[in-house]
N, C-alpha and C. Protein backbone atom coordinates (compact mmCIF):
# COMPACT_ATOMS: atom_id res chain seq x y z
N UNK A 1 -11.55 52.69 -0.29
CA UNK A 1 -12.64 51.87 -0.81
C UNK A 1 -13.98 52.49 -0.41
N UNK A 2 -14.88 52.53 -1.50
CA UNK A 2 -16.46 53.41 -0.99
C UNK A 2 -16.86 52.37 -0.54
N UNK A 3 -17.85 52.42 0.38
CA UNK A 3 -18.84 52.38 0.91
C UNK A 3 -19.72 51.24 0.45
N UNK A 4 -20.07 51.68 -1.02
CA UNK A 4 -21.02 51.10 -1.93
C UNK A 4 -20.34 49.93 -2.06
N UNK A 5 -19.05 49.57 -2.10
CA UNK A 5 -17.80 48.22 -2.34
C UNK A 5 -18.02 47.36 -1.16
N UNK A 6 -18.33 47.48 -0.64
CA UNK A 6 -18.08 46.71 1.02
C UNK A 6 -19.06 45.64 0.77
N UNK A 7 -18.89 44.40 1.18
CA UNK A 7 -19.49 43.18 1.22
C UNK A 7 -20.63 43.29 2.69
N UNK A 8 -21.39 42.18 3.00
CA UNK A 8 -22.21 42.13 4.19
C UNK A 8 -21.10 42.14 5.05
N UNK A 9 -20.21 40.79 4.89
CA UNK A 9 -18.94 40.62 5.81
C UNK A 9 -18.15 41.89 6.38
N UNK A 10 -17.61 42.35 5.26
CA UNK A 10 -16.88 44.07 5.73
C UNK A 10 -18.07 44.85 6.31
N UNK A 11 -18.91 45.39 5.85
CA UNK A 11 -19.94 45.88 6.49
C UNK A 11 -20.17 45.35 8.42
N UNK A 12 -20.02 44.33 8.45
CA UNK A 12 -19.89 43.90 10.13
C UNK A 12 -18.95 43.88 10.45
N UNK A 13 -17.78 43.85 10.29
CA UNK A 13 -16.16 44.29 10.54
C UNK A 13 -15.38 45.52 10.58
N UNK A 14 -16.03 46.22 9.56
CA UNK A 14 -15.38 47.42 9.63
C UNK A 14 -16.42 48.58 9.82
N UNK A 15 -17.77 48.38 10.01
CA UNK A 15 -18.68 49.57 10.36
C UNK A 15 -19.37 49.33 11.40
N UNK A 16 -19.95 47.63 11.80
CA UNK A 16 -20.84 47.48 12.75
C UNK A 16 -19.98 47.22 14.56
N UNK A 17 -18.91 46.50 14.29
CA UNK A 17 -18.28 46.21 15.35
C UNK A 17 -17.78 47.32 16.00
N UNK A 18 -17.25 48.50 15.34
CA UNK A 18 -16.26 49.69 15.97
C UNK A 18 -17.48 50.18 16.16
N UNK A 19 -18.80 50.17 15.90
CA UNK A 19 -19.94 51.05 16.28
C UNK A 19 -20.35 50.49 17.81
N UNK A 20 -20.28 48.88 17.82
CA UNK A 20 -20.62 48.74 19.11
C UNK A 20 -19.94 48.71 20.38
N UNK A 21 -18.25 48.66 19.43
CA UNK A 21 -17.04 49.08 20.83
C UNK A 21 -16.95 50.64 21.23
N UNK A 22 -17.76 51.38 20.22
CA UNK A 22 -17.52 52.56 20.72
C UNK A 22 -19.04 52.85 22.00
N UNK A 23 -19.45 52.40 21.53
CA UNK A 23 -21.03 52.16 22.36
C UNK A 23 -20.73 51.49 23.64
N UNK A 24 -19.83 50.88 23.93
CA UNK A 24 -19.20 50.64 25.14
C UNK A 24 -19.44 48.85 24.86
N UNK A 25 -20.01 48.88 24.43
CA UNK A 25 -20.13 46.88 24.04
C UNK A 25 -18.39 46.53 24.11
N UNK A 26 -18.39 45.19 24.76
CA UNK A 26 -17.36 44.32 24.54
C UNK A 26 -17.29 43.06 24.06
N UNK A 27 -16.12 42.54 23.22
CA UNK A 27 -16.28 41.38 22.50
C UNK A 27 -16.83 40.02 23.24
N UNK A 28 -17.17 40.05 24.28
CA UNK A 28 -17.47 39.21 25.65
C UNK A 28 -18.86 39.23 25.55
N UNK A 29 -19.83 40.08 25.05
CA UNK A 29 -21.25 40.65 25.00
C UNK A 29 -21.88 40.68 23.88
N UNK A 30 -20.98 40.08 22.68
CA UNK A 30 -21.59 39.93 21.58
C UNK A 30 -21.26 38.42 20.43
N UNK A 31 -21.72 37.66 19.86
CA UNK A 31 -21.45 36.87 18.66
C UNK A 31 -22.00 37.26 17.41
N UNK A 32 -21.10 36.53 16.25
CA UNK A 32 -21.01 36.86 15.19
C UNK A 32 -21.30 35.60 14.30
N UNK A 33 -22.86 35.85 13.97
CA UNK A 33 -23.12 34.47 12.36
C UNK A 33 -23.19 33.60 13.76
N UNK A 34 -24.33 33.70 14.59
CA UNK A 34 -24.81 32.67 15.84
C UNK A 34 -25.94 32.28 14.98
N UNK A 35 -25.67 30.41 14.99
CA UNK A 35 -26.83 29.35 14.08
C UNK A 35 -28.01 29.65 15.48
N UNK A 36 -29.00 29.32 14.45
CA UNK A 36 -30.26 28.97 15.10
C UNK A 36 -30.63 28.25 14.82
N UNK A 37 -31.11 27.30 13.26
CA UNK A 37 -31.11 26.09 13.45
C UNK A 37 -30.72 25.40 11.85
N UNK A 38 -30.70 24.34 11.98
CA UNK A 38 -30.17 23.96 11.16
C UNK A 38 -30.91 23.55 9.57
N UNK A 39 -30.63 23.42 8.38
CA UNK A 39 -31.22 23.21 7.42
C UNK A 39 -32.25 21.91 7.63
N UNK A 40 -33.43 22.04 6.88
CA UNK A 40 -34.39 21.30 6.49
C UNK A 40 -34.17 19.99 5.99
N UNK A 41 -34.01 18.67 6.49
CA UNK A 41 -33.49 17.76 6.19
C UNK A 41 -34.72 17.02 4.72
N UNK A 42 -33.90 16.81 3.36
CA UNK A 42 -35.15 16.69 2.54
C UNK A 42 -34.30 15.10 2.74
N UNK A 43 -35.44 14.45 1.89
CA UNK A 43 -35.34 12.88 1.69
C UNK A 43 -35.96 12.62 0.02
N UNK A 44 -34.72 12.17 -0.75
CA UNK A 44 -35.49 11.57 -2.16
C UNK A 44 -34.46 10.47 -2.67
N UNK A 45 -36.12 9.54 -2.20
CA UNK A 45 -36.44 7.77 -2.12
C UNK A 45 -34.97 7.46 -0.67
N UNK A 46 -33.86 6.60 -1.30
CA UNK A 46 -33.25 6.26 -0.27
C UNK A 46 -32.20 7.26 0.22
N UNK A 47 -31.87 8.36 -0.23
CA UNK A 47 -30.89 9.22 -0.41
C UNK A 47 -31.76 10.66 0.75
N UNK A 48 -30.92 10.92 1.69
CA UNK A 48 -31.29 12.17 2.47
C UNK A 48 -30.29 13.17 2.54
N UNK A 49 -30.73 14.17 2.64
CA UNK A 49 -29.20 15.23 3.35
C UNK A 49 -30.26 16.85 3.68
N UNK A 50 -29.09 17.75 4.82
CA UNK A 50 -30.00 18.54 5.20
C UNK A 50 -29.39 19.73 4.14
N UNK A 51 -30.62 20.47 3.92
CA UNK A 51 -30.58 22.33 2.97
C UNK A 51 -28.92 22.72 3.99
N UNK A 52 -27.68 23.30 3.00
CA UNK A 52 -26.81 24.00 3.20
C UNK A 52 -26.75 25.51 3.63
N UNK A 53 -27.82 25.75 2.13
CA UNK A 53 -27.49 27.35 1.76
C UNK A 53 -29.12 28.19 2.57
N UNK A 54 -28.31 29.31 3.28
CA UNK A 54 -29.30 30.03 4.09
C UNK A 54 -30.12 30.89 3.43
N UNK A 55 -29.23 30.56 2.01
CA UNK A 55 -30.71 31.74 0.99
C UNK A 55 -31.72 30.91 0.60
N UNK A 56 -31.82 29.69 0.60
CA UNK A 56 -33.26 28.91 0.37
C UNK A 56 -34.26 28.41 0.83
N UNK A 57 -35.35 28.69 0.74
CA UNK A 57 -36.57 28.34 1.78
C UNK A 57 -35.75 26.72 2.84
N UNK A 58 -36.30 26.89 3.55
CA UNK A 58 -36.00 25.74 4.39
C UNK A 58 -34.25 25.70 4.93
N UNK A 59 -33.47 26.73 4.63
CA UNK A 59 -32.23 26.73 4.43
C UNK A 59 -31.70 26.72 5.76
N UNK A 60 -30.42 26.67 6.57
CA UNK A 60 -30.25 27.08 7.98
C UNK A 60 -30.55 28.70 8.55
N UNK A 61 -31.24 29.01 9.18
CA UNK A 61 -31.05 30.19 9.96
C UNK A 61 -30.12 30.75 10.75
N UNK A 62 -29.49 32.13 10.43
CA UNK A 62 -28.44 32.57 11.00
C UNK A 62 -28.17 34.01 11.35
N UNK A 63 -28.19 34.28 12.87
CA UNK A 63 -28.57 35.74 12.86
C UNK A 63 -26.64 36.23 12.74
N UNK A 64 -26.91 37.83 12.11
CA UNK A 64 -25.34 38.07 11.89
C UNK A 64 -24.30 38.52 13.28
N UNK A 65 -25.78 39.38 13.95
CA UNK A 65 -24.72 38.75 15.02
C UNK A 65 -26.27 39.29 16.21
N UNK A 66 -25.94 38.90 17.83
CA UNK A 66 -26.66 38.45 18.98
C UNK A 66 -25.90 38.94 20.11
N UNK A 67 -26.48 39.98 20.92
CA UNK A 67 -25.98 41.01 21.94
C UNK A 67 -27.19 40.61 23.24
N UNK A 68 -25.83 40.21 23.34
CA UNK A 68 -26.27 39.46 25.05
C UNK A 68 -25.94 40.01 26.83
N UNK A 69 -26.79 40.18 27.53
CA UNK A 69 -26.27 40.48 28.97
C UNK A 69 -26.26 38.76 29.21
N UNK A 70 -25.07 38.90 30.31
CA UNK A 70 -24.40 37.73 31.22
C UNK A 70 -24.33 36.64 30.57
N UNK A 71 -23.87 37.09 28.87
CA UNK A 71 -23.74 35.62 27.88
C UNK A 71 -24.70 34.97 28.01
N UNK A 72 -26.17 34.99 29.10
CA UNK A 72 -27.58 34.05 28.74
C UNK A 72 -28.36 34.89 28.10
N UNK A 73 -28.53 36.28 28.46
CA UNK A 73 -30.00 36.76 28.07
C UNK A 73 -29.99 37.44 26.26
N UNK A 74 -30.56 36.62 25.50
CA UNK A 74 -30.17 37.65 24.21
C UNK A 74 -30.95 39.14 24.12
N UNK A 75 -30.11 40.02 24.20
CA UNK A 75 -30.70 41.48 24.50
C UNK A 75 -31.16 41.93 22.69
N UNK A 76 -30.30 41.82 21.97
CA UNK A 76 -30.21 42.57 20.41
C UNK A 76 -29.57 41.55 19.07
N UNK A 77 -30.63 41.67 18.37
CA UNK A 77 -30.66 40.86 17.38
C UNK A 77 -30.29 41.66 16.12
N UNK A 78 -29.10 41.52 15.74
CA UNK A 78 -28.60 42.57 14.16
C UNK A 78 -28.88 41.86 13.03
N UNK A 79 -29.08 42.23 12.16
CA UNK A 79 -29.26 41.90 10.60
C UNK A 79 -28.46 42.78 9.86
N UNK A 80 -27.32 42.58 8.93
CA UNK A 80 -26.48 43.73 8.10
C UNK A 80 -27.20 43.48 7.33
N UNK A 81 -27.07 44.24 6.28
CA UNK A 81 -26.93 44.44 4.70
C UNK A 81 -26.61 45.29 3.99
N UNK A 82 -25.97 44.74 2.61
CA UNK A 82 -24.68 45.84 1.79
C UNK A 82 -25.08 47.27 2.04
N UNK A 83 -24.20 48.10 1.66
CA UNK A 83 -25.13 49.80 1.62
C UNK A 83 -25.86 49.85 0.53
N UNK A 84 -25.81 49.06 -0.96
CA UNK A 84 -26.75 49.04 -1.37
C UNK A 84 -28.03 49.51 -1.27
N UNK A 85 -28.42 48.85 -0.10
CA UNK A 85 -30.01 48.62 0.30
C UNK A 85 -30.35 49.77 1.20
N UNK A 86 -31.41 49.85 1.40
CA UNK A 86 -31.77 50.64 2.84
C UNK A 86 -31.75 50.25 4.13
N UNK A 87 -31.41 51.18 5.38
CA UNK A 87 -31.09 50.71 6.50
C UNK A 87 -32.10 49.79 6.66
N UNK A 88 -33.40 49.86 6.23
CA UNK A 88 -34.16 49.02 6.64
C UNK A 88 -34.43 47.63 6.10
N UNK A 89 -33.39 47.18 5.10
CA UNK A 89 -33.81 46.08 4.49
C UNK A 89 -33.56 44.62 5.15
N UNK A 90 -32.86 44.67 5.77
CA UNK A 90 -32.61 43.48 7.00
C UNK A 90 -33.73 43.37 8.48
N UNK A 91 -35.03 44.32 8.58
CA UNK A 91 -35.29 44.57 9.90
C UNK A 91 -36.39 43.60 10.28
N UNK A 92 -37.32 42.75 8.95
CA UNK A 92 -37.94 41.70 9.01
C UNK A 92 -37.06 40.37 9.45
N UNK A 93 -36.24 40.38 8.85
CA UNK A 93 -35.38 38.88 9.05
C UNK A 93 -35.11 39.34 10.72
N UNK A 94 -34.51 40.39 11.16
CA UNK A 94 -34.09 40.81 12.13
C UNK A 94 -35.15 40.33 13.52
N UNK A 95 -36.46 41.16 12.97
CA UNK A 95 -37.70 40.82 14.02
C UNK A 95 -37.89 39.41 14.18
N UNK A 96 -38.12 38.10 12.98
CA UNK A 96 -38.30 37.05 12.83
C UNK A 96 -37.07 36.38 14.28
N UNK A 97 -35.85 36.39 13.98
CA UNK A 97 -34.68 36.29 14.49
C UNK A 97 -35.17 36.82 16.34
N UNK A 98 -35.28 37.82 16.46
CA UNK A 98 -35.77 38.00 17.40
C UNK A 98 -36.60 37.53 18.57
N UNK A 99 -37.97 37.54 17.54
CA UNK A 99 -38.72 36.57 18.72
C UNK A 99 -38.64 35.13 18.50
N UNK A 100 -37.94 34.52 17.83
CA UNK A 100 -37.10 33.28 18.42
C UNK A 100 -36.53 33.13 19.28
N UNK A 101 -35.46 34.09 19.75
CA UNK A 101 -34.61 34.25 20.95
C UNK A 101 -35.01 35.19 22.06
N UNK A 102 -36.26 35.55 21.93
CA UNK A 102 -37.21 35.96 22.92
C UNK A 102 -36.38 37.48 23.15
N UNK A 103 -35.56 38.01 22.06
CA UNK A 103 -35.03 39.31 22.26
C UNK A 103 -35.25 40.50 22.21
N UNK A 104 -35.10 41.32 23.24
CA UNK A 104 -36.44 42.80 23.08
C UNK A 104 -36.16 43.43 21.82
N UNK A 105 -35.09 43.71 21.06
CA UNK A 105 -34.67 44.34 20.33
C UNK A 105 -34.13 43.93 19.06
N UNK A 106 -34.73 44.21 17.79
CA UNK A 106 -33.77 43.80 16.44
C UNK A 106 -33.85 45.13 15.74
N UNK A 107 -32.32 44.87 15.19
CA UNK A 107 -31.79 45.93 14.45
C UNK A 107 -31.27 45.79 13.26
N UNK A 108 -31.80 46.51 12.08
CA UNK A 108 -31.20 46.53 11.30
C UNK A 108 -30.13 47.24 10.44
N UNK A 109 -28.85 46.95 9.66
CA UNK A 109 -28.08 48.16 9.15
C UNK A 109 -27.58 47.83 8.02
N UNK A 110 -27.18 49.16 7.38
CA UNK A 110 -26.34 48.85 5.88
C UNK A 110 -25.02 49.45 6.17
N UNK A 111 -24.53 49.40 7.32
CA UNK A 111 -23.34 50.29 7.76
C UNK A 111 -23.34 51.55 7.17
N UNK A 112 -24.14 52.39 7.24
CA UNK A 112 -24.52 53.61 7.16
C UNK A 112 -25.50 54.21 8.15
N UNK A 113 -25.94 53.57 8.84
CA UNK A 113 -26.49 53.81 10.32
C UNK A 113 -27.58 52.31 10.65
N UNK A 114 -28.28 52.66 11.55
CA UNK A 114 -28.91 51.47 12.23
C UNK A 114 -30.52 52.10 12.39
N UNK A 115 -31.52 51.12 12.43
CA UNK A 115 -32.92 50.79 12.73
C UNK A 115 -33.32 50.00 13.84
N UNK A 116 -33.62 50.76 14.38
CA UNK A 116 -34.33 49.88 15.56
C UNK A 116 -35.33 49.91 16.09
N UNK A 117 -35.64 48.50 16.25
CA UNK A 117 -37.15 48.10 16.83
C UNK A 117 -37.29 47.66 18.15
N UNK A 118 -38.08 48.34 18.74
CA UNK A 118 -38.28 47.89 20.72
C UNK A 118 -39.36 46.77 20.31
N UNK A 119 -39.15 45.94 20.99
CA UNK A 119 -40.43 45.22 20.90
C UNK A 119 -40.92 45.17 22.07
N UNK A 120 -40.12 45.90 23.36
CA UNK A 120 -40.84 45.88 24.28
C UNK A 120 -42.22 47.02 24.85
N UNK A 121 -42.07 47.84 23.60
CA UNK A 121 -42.84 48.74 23.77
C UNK A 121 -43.20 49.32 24.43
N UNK A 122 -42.21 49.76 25.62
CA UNK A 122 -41.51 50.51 26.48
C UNK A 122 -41.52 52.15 26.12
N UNK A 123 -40.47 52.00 24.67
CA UNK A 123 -40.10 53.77 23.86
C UNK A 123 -40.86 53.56 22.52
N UNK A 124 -41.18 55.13 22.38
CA UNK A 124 -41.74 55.87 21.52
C UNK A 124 -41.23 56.73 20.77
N UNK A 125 -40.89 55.86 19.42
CA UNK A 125 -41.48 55.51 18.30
C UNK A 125 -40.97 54.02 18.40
N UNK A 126 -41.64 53.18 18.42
CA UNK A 126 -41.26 51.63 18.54
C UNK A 126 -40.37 51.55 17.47
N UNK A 127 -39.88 52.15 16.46
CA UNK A 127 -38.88 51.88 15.47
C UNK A 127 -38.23 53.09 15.16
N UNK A 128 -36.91 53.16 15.22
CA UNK A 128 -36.38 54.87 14.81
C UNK A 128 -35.05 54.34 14.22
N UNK A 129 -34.84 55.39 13.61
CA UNK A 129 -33.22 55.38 13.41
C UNK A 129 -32.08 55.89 13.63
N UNK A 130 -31.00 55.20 13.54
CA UNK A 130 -29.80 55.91 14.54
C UNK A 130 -28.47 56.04 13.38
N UNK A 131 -27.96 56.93 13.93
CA UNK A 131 -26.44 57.08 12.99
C UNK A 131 -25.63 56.05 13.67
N UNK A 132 -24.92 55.78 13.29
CA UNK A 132 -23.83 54.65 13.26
C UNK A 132 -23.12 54.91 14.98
N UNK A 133 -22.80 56.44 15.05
CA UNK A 133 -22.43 56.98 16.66
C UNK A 133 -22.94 56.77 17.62
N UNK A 134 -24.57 56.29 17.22
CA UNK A 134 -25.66 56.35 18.28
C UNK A 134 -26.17 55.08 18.98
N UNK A 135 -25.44 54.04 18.51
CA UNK A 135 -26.07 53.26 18.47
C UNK A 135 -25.88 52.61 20.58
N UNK A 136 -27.01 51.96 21.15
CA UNK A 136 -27.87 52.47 22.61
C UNK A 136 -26.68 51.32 23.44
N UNK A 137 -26.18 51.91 24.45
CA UNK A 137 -25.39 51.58 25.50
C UNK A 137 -26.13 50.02 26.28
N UNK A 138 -25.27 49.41 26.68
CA UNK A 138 -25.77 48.19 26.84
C UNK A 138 -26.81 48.29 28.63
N UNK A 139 -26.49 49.77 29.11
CA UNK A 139 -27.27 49.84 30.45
C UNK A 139 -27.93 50.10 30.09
N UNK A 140 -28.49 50.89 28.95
CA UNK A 140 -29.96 51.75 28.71
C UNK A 140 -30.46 50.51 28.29
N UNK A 141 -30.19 49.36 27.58
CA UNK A 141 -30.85 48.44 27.13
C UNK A 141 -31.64 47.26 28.15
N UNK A 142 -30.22 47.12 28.68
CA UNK A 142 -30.60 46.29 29.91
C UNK A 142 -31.70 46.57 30.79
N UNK A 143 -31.77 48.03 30.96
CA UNK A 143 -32.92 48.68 31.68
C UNK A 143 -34.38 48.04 31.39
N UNK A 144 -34.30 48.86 29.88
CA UNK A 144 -35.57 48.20 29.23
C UNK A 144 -36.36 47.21 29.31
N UNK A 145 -34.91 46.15 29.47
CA UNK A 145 -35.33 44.72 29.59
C UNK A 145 -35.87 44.23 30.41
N UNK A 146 -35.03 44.98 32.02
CA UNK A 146 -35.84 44.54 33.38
C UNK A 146 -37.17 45.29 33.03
N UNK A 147 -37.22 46.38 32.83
CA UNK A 147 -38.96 47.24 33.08
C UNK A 147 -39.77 45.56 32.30
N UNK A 148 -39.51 45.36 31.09
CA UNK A 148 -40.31 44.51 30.08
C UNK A 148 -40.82 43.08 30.88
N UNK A 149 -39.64 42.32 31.77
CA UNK A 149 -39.88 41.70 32.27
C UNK A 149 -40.11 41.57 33.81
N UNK A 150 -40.41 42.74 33.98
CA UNK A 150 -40.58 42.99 35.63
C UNK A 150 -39.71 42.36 36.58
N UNK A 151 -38.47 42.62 36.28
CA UNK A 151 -37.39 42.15 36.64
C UNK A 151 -36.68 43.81 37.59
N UNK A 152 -36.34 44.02 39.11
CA UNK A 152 -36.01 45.06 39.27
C UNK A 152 -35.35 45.20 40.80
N UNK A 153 -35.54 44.52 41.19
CA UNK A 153 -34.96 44.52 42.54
C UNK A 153 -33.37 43.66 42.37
N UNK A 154 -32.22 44.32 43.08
CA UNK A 154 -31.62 43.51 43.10
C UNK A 154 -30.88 42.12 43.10
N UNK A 155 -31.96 41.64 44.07
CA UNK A 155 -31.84 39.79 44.22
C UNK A 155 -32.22 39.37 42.91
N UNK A 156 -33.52 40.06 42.33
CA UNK A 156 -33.99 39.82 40.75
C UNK A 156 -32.97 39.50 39.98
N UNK A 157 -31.90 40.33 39.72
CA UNK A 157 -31.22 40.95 38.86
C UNK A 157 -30.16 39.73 38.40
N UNK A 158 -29.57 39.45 40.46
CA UNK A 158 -28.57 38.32 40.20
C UNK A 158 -29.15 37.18 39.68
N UNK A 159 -30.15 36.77 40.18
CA UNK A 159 -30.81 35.94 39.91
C UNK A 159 -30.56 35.90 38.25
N UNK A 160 -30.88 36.66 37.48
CA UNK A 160 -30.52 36.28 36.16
C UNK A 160 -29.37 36.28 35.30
N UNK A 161 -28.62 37.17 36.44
CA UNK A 161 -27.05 37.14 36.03
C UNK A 161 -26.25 36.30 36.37
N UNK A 162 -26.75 34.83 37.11
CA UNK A 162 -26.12 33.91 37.13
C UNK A 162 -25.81 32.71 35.74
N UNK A 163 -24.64 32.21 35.59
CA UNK A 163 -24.63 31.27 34.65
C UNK A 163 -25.54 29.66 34.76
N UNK A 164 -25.49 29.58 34.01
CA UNK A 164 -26.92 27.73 34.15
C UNK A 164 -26.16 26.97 33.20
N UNK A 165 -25.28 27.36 32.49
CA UNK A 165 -24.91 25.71 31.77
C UNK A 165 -23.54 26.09 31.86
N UNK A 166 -22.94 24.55 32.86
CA UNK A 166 -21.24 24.48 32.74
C UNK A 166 -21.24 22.85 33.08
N UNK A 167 -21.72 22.36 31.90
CA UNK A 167 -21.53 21.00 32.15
C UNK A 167 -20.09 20.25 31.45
N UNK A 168 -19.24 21.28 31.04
CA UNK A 168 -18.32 20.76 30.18
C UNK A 168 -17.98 20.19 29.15
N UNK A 169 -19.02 20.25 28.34
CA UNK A 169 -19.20 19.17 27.25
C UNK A 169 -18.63 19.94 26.02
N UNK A 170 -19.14 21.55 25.97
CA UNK A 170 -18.88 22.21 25.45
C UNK A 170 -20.07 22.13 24.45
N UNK A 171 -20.58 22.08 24.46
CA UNK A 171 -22.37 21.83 23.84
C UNK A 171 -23.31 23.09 24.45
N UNK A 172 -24.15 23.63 23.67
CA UNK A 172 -24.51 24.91 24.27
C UNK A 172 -26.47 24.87 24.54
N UNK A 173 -27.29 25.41 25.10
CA UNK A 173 -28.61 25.21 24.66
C UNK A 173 -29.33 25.73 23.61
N UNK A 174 -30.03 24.98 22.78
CA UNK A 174 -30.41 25.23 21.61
C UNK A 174 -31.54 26.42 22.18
N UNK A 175 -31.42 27.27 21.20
CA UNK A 175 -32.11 28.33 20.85
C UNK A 175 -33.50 28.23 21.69
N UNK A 176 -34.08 27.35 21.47
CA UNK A 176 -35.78 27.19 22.17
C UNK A 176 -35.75 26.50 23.41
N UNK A 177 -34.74 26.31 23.87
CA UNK A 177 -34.04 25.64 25.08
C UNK A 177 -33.80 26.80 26.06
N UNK A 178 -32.82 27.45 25.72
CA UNK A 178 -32.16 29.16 25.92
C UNK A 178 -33.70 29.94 26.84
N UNK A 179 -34.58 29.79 25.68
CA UNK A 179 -35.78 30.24 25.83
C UNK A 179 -36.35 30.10 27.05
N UNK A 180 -36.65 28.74 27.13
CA UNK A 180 -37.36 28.04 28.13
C UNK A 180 -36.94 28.27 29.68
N UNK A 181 -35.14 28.56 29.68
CA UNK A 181 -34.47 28.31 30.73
C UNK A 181 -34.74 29.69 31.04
N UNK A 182 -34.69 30.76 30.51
CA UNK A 182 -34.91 32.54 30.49
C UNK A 182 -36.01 32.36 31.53
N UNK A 183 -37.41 31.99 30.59
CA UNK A 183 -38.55 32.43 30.89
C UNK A 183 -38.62 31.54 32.69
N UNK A 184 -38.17 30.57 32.73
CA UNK A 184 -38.61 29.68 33.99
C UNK A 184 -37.79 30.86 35.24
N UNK A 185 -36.36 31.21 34.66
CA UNK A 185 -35.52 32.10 35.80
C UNK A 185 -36.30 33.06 35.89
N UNK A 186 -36.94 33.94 34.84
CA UNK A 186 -37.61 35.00 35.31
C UNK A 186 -38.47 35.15 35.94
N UNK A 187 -39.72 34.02 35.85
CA UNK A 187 -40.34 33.40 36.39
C UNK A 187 -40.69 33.42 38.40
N UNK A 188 -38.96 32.39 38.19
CA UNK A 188 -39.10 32.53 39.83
C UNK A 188 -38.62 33.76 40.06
N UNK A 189 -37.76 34.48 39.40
CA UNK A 189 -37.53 35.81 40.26
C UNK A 189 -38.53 36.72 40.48
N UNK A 190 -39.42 36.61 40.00
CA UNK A 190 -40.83 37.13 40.20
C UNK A 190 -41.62 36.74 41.26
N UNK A 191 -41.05 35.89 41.68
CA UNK A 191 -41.91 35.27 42.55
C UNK A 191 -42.92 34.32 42.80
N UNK A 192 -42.95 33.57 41.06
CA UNK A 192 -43.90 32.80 40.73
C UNK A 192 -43.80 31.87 41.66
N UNK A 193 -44.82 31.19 42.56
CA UNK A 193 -45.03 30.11 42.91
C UNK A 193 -45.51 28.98 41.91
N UNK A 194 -46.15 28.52 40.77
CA UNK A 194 -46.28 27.45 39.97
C UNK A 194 -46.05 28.10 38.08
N UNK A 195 -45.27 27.28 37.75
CA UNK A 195 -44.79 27.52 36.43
C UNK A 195 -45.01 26.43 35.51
N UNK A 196 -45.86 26.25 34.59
CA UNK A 196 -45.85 25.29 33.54
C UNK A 196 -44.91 25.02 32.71
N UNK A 197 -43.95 24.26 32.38
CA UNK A 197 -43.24 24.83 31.28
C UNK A 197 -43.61 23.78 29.85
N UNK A 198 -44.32 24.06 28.97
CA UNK A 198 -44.76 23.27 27.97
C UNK A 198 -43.86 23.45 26.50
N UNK A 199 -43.09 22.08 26.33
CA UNK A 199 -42.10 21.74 25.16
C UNK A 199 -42.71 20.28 24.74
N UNK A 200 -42.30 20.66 23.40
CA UNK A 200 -42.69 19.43 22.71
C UNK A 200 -41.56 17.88 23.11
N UNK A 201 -42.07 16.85 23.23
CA UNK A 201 -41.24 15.44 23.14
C UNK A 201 -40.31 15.62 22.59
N UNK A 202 -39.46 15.22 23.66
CA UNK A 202 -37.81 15.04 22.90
C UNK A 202 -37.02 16.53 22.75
N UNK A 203 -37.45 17.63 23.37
CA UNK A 203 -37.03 18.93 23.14
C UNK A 203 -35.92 19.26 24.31
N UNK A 204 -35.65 18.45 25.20
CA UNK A 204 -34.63 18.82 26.18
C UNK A 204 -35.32 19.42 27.26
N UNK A 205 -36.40 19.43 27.72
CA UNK A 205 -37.21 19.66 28.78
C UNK A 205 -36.25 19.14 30.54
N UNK A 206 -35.63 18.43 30.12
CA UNK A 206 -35.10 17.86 31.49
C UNK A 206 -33.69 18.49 31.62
């Protein structure tokens, strides 16, 4: 089967995943089609229901897949698309996706190689491209991440490699939640003595 045949789906199954097991990634370090939030709830007169489809304005958001250290920190944000397109045609949705989940890195691919964007602006060329072989080891990334967040001393490190939600419910923290809990850990591992943390009413602040 060419290339050009392959769906988004096959395209993350059969080109993007063996790219990141060969990259040393493990299925433990990554999800696949992780919601971010949910469709736009419309209302007309007594009748409501929320947007289904993720191709329509207001629709649910859904990154294709989210590369994480210690299952909290989202490190890499992917966007596929068919080979059709150019590697780069997923790398806006990708960035958007990104700094939602406060992630240094979005990437985009047509399973014909990968694009990537630092946002920590760390490396130079803040966007380059990689062959499918190349794609960046989860220590070189991780690195990045501590330099970005001045995260570097050991105690630092655990400090963020500890887990924060095992309440059993099986309920996870929403995306801007995730966020909040990141920025406060990094926070004290820094050494912050006073931290604001400002969320809107009703956002899970407690």
């Amino acid at each position: 089967m060419e290339i050009a045949d392959l769906s988004e789906r096959d395209i993350c199954t059969k080109r993007v995943i063996p790219a990141l097991i060969a990259a040393g990634w493990t299925q433990q370090q990554f999800r696949e089609e992780v919601p971010l939030t949910a469709g736009r709830v419309m209302v007309r007169g007594n009748l409501a229901y929320r947007l289904q489809n993720p191709g329509v304005k207001g629709g649910p958001k859904r990154a294709d897949f989210v590369l994480y250290a210690y299952g909290n920190i989202p490190l890499v944000v992917i966007e596929v698309k068919r080979a059709l397109f150019p590697v780069g045609q997923g790398m806006q949705q990708a960035l958007d996706y990104a700094e939602m989940l406060d992630a240094p890195f979005a990437v985009s691919s047509n399973g014909q190689g990968f694009l990537l964007h630092d946002r920590t602006g760390l490396t130079q060329p803040a966007e380059r491209e990689l062959v499918m072989d190349a794609f960046p080891a989860f220590e070189d990334l991780w690195t990045l991440y501590r330099q970005w967040k001045g995260i570097e001393s050991p105690p630092q490190r655990g400090l963020l490699a500890q887990p924060y939600h095992t309440d059993g419910s099986g309920k996870e923290p929403r995306y801007y939640q995730r966020v909040a809990i990141n920025r406060t850990i990094e926070a004290i591992a820094r050494g912050q003595q006073r931290i604001l943390l400002v969320m809107a009413t009703g956002t899970g602040k407690t």
